[in-house]
C-alpha atoms as a PDB file:
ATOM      1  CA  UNK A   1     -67.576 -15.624 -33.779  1.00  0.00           C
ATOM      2  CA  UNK A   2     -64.298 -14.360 -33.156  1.00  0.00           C
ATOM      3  CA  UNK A   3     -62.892 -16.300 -36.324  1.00  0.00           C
ATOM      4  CA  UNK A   4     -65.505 -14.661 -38.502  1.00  0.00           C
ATOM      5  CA  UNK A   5     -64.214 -11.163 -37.458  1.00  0.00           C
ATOM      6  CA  UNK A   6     -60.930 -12.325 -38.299  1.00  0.00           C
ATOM      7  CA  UNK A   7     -61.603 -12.909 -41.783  1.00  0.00           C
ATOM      8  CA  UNK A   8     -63.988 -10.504 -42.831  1.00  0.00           C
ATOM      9  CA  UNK A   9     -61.819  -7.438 -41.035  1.00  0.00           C
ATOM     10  CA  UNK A  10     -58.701  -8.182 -39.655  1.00  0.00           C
ATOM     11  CA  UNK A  11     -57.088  -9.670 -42.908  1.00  0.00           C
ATOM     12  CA  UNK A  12     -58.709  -7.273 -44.794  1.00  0.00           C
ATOM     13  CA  UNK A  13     -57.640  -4.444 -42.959  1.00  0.00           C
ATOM     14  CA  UNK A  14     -54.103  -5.735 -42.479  1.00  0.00           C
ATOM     15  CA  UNK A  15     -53.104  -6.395 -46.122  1.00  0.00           C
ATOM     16  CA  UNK A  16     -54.659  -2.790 -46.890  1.00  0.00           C
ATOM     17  CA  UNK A  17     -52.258  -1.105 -44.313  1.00  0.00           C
ATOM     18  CA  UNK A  18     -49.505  -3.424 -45.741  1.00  0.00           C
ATOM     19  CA  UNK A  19     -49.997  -2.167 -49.357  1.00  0.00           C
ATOM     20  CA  UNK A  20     -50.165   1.211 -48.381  1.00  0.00           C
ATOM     21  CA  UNK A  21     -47.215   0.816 -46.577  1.00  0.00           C
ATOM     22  CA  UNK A  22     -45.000  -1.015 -49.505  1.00  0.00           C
ATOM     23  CA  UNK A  23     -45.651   1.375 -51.970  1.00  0.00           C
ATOM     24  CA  UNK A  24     -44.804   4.630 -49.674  1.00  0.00           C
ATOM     25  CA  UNK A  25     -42.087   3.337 -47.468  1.00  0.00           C
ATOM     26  CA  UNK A  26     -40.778   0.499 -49.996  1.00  0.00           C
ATOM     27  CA  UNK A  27     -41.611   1.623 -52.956  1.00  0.00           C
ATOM     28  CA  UNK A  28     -42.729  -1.966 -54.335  1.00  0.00           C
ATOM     29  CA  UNK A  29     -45.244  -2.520 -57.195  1.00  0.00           C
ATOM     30  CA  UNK A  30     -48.417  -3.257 -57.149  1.00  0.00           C
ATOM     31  CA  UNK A  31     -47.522  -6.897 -58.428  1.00  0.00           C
ATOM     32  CA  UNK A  32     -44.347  -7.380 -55.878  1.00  0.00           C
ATOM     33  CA  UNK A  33     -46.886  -6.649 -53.015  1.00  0.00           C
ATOM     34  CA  UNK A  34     -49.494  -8.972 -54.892  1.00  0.00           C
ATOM     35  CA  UNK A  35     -46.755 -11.436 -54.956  1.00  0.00           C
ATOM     36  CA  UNK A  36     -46.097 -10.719 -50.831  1.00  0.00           C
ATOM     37  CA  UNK A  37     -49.468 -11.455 -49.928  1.00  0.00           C
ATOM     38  CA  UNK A  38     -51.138 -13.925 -52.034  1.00  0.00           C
ATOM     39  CA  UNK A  39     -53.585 -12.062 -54.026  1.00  0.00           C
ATOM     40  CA  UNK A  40     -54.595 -10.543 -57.356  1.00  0.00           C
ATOM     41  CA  UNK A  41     -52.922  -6.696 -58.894  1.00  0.00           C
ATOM     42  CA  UNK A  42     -56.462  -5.761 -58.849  1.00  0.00           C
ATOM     43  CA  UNK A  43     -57.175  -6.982 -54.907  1.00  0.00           C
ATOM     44  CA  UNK A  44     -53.693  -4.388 -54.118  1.00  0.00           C
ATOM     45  CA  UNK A  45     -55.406  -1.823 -56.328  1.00  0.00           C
ATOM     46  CA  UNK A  46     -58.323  -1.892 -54.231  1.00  0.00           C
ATOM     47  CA  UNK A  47     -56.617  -2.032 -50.865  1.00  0.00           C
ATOM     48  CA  UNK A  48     -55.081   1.216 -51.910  1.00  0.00           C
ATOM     49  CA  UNK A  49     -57.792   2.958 -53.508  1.00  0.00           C
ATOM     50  CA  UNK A  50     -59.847   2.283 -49.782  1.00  0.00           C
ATOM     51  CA  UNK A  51     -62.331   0.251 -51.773  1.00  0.00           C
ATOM     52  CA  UNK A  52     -61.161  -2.948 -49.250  1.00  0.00           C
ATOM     53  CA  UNK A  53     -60.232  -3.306 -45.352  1.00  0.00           C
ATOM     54  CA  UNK A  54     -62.039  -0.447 -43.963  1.00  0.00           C
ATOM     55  CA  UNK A  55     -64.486  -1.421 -41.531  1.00  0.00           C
ATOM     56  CA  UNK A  56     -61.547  -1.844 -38.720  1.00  0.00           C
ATOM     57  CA  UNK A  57     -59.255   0.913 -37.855  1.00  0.00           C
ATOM     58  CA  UNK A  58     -55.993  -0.040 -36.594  1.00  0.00           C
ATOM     59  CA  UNK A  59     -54.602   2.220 -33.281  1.00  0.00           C
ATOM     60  CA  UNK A  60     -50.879   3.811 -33.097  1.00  0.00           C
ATOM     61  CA  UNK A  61     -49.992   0.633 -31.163  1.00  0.00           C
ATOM     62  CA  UNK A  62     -51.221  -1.554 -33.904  1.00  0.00           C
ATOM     63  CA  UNK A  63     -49.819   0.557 -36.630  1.00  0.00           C
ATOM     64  CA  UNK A  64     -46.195   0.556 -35.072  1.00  0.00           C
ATOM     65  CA  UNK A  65     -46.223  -2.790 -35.074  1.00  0.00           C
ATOM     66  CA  UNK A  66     -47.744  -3.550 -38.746  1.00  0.00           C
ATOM     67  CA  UNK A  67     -44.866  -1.286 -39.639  1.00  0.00           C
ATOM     68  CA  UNK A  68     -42.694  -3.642 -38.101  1.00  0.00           C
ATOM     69  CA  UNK A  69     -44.152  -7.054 -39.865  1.00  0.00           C
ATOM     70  CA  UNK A  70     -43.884  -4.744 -43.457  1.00  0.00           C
ATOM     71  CA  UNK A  71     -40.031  -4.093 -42.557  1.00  0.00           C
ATOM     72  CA  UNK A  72     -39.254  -8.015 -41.382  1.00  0.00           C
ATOM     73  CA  UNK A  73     -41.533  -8.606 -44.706  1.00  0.00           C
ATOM     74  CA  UNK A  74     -39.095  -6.623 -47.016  1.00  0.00           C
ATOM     75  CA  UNK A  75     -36.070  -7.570 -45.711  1.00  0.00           C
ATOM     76  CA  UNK A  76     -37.297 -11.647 -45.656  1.00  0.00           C
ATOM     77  CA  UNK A  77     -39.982 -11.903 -48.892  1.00  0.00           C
ATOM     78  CA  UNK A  78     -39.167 -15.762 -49.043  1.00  0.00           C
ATOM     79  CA  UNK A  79     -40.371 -16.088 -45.496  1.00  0.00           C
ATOM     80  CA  UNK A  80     -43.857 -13.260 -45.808  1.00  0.00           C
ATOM     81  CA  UNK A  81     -46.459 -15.835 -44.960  1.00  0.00           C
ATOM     82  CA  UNK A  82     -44.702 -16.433 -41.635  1.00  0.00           C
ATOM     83  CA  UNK A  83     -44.799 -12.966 -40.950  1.00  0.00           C
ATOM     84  CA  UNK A  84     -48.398 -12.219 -41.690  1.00  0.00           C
ATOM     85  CA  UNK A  85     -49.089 -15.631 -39.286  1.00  0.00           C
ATOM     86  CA  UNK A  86     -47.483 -13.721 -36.880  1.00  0.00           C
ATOM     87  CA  UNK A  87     -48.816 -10.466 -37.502  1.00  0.00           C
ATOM     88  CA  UNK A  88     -52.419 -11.917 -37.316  1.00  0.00           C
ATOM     89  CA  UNK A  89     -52.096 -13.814 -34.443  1.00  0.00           C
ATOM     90  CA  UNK A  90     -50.726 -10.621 -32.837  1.00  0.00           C
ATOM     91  CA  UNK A  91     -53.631  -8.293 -33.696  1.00  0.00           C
ATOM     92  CA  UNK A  92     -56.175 -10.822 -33.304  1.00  0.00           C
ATOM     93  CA  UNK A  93     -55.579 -10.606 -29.331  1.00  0.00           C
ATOM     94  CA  UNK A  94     -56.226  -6.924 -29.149  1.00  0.00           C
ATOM     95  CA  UNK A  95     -59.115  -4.501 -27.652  1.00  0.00           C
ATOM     96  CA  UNK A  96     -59.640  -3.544 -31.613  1.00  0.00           C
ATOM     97  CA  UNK A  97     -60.876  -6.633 -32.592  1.00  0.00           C
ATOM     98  CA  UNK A  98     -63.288  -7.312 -29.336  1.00  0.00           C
ATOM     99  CA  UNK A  99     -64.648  -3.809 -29.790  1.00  0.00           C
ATOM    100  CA  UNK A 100     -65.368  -4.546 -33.272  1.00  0.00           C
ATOM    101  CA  UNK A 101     -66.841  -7.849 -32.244  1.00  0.00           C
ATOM    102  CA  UNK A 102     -68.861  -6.273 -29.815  1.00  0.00           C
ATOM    103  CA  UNK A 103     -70.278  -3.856 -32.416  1.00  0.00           C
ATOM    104  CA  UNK A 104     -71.370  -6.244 -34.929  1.00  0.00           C
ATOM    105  CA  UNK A 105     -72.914  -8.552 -31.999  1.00  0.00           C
ATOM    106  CA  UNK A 106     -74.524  -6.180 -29.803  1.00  0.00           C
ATOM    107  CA  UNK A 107     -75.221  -8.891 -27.145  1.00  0.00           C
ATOM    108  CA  UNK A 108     -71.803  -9.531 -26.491  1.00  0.00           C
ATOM    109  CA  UNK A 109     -71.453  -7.853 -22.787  1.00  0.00           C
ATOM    110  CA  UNK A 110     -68.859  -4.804 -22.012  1.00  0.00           C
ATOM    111  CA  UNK A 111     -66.864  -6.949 -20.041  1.00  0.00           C
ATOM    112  CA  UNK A 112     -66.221  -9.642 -22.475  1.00  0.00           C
ATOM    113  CA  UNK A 113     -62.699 -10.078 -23.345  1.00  0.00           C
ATOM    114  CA  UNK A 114     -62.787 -13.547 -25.132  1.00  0.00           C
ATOM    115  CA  UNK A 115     -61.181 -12.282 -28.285  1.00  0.00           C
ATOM    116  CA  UNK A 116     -58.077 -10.630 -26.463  1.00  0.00           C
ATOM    117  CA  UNK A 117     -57.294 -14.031 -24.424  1.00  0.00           C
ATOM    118  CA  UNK A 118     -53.820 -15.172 -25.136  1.00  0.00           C
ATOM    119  CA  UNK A 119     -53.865 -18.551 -26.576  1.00  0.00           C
END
């Protein structure tokens, strides 16, 4: 199901580009960005170190506009969980995530664009 693909990759794989992207562009600790998106110092650590979030692979598109969500995010910290709503809810309607879909659930036809519908 589309929600399972959400939570197994999508999250993953967005608080991994997120980290990555505090500590270079931000220059936040690992605790500040544990803070920013709910989890452990050891959870960032791993989102760093590639151990988490890799099975999905985010285009330029995507990227540009995670970039975006991390900027809004460190300019408005009280307000992060609104942003990664957002974020989600953008991604989740992308090509990405159906071709992901599709590759975990090989019945799923070629011309199935359920998890890119706009809500």
């Amino acid at each position: 199901m589309p929600q399972e693909i959400e939570v197994w990759y999508l999250i993953p794989a967005i608080r991994k580009e997120l980290a990555k992207i505090f500590i270079s562009k931000y220059e936040m600790s690992q605790k500040e960005i544990a803070d920013i998106l709910g989890l452990t110092e050891s959870a960032v650590s791993q989102y760093l170190k590639d151990k988490r979030g890799n099975q999905l692979k985010f285009n330029l598109n995507e990227r540009k506009i995670i970039n975006k969500t991390a900027k809004k995010i460190s300019e408005d910290k009280n307000n992060s969980i609104k942003h990664l709503y957002d974020l989600c809810n953008t991604l989740k309607n992308t090509k990405t995530i159906c071709d992901l879909h599709r590759k975990h659930n090989p019945k799923i036809s070629k011309d199935c664009d359920f998890c890119s519908m706009k809500n």
